[in-house]
Structure formats: structure tokens, C-alpha cells
Protein backbone atom coordinates (compact mmCIF):
# COMPACT_ATOMS: atom_id res chain seq x y z
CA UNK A 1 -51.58 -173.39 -31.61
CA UNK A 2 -54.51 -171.18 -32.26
CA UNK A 3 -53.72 -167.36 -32.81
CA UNK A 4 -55.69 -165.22 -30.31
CA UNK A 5 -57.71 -162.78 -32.97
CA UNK A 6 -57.24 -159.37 -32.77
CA UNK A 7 -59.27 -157.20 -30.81
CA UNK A 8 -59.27 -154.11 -33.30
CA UNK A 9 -62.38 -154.01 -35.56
CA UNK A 10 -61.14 -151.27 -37.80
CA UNK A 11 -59.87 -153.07 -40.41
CA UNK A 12 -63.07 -155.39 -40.35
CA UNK A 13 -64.25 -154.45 -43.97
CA UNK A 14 -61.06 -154.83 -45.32
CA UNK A 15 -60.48 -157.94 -45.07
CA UNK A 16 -60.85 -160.66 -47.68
CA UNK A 17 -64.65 -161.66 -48.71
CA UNK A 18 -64.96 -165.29 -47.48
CA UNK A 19 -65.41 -167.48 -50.75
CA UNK A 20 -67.72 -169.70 -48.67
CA UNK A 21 -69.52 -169.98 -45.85
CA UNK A 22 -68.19 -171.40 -42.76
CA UNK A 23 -69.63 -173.06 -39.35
CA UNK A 24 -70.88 -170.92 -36.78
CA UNK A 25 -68.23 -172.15 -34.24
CA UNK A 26 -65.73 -170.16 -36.87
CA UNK A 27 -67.18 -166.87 -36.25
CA UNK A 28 -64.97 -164.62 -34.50
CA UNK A 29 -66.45 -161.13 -34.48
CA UNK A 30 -69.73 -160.08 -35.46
CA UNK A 31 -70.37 -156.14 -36.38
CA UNK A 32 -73.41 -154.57 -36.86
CA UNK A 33 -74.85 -151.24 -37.04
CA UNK A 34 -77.58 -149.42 -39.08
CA UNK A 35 -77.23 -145.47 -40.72
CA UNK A 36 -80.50 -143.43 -40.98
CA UNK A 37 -80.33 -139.67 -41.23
CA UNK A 38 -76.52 -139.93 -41.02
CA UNK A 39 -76.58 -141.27 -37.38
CA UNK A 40 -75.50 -145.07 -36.61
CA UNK A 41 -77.88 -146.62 -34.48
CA UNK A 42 -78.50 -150.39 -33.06
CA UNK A 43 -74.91 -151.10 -32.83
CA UNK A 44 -73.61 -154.56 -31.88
CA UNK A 45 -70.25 -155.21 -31.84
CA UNK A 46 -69.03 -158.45 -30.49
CA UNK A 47 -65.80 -160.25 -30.43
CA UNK A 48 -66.60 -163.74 -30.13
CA UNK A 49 -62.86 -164.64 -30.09
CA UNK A 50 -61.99 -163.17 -27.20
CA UNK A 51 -65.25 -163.47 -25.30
CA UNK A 52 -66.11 -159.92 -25.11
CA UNK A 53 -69.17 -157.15 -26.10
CA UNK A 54 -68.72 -153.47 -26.71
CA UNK A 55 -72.59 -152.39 -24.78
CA UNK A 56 -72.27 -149.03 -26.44
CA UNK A 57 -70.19 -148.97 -29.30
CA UNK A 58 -69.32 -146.25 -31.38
CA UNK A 59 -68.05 -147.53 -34.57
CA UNK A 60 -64.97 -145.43 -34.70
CA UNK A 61 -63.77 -146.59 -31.60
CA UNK A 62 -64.57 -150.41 -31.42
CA UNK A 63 -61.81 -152.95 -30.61
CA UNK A 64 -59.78 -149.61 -29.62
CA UNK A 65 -60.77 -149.57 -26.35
CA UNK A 66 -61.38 -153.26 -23.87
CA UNK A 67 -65.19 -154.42 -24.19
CA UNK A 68 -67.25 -153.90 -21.46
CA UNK A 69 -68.99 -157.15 -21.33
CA UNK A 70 -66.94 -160.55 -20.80
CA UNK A 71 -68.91 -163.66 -22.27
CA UNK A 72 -69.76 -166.91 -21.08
CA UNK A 73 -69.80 -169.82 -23.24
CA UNK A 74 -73.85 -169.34 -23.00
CA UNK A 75 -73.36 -166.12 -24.13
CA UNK A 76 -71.61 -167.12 -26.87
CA UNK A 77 -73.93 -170.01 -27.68
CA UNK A 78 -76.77 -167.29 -27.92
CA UNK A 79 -75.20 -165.16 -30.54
CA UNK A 80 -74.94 -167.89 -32.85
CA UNK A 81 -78.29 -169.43 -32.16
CA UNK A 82 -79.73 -165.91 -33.25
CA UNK A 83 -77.34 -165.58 -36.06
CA UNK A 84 -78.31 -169.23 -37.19
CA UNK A 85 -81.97 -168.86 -36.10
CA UNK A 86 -82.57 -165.47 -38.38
CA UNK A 87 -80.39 -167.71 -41.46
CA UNK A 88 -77.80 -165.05 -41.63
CA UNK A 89 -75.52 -166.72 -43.70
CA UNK A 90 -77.81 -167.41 -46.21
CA UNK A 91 -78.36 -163.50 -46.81
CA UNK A 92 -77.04 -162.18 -49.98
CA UNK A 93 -74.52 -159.73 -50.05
CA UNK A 94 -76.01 -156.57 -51.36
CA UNK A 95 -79.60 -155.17 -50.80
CA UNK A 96 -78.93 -151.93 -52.10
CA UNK A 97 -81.21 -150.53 -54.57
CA UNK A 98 -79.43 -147.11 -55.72
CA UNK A 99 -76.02 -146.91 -56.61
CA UNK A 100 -73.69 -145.30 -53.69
CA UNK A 101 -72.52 -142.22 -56.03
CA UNK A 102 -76.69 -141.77 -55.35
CA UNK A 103 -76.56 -142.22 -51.99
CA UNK A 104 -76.59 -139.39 -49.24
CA UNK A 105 -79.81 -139.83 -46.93
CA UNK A 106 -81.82 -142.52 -46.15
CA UNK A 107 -81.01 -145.74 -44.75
CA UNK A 108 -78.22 -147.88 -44.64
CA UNK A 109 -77.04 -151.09 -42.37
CA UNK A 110 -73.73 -153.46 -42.33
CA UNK A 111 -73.60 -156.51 -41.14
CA UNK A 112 -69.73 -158.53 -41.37
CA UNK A 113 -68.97 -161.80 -39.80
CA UNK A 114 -65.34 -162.15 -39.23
CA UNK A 115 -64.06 -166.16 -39.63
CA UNK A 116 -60.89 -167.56 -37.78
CA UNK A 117 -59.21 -167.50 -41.23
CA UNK A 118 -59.24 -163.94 -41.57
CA UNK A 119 -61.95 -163.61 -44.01
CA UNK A 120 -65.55 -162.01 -43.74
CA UNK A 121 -68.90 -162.04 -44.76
CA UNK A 122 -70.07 -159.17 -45.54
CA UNK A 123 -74.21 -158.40 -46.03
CA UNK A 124 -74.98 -154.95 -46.19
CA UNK A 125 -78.14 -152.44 -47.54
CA UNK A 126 -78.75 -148.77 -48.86
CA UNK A 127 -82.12 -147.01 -49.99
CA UNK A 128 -84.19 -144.55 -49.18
CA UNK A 129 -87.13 -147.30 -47.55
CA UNK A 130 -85.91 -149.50 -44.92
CA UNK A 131 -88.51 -152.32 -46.16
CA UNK A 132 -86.68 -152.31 -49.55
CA UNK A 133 -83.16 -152.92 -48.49
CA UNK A 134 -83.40 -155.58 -45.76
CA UNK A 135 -83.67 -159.61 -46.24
CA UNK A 136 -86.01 -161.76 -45.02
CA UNK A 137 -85.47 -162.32 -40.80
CA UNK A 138 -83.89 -158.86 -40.78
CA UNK A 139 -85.99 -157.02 -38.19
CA UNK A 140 -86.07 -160.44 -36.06
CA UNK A 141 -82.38 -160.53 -36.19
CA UNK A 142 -82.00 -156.67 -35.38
CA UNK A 143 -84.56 -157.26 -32.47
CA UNK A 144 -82.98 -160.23 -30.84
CA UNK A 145 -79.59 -158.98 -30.93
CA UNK A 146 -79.93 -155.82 -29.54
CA UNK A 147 -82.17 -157.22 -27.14
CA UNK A 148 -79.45 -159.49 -26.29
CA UNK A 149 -77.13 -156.60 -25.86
CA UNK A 150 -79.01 -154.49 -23.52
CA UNK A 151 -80.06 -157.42 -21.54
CA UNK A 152 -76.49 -157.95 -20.60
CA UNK A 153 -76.45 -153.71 -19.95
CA UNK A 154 -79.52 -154.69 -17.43
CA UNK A 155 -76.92 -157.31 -15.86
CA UNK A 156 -74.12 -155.36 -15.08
CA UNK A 157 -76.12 -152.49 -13.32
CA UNK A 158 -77.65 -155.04 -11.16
């Protein structure tokens, strides 16, 4: 029997680092959100699991409250086509370029992939210069998902 994953993203980054990466059908929750000028912005928070998306997430309050969004298995087929389309996975794990005892303004993003097993992947950035923290793909990703997002906003007010 397969476990039903938890809802609650708060305890997202502490979980266990995956050791390896897994298949895309593994991924249960995806969070993402970007800091500049200590204010998150381009939030995504999805919970592949249990077919639902949080359209306006605040960070503190994800997987606290019910999504608002229920996906389809097209929705969910779309996540990981932009997740494995932008070669997420193959992102390293930290683009920081000042140490965090450094770090007070400027710009910051998180990205973790939550696996079935309970693990994550975790890619993340801090600087002063957007351009020098991010990978390769990372303004494509950040584009299509959000414009995935708010498409699905457009839906429901139709």
C-alpha cells in the first residue's frame, strides 16, 4: 500500500538530502520561491502527491491550509515536463557566492523536490546579482512555471 504524503510543506527542508536522483514520476512536492529585498516572490508550491497547487502561496502557510487548485493527470504531466525540460535535476546544489553569515540583501531562491521516500533535492542560490547565482535554464524554468501557475488562476475565474 502506498502512504498518501503529507500535505504540510513545513518541514520540507528538513528532510534528508536525497543521495541520488530519482525519476520524475517520484516527485511528490515541488517548492519554489525566490527572496529579493526581503520579500518572497514567484512562489510555486505544488503537491504532486495529492494532486493539488497552492495559486498564491505564502511560504509560512503552505500545506497548512487545502490547495486551491486540484490537478489532472495533464497537469501533473506538465510540471514534470518543465522540470525535466529546464534539466532540473541536473542543477547543483549551491549557487551561492557569499557565505550566509554575509548575507542580508540581495537575492536569494530555493528550489526542493520532495521524493516518495521522504528525501529531497534541494538547489538553492544567494548573492547580491541574480545572474551570478542561478544555473543554466533558470529563468526558463522560473517563466514556465509560474506561467503554469497563473494559467490555472485564469481557469478558475473563468
Amino acid at each position: 500500500m502506498v502512504e498518501t504524503p503529507i500535505k504540510d510543506f513545513s518541514r520540507i527542508a528538513k528532510l534528508t538530502q536525497s543521495t541520488k536522483t530519482q525519476d520524475l514520476d517520484r516527485i511528490v512536492k515541488i517548492l519554489f520561491y525566490e527572496s529579493s529585498d526581503m520579500q518572497n516572490k514567484n512562489a510555486v508550491a505544488i503537491d504532486i502527491g495529492n494532486k493539488g497547487m497552492y495559486l498564491n502561496p505564502e511560504v509560512s502557510k503552505i500545506g497548512l491550509v487545502s490547495p486551491d487548485y486540484k490537478m489532472s493527470e495533464s497537469d501533473v504531466e506538465e510540471v514534470q515536463h518543465i522540470i525535466k525540460e529546464n534539466n532540473i535535476q541536473s542543477w547543483k546544489e549551491d549557487y551561492s557566492n557569499i557565505p550566509k553569515s554575509d548575507y542580508e540583501d540581495g537575492y536569494g531562491w530555493v528550489l526542493y523536490l520532495e521524493y516518495a521516500d521522504r528525501t529531497v533535492e534541494r538547489h538553492s542560490g544567494s548573492g547580491i546579482a541574480k545572474s551570478e547565482v542561478v544555473p543554466k535554464n533558470f529563468n526558463s524554468f522560473v517563466e514556465e512555471i509560474t506561467n503554469f501557475v497563473n494559467s490555472k488562476k485564469t481557469d478558475l475565474d473563468e
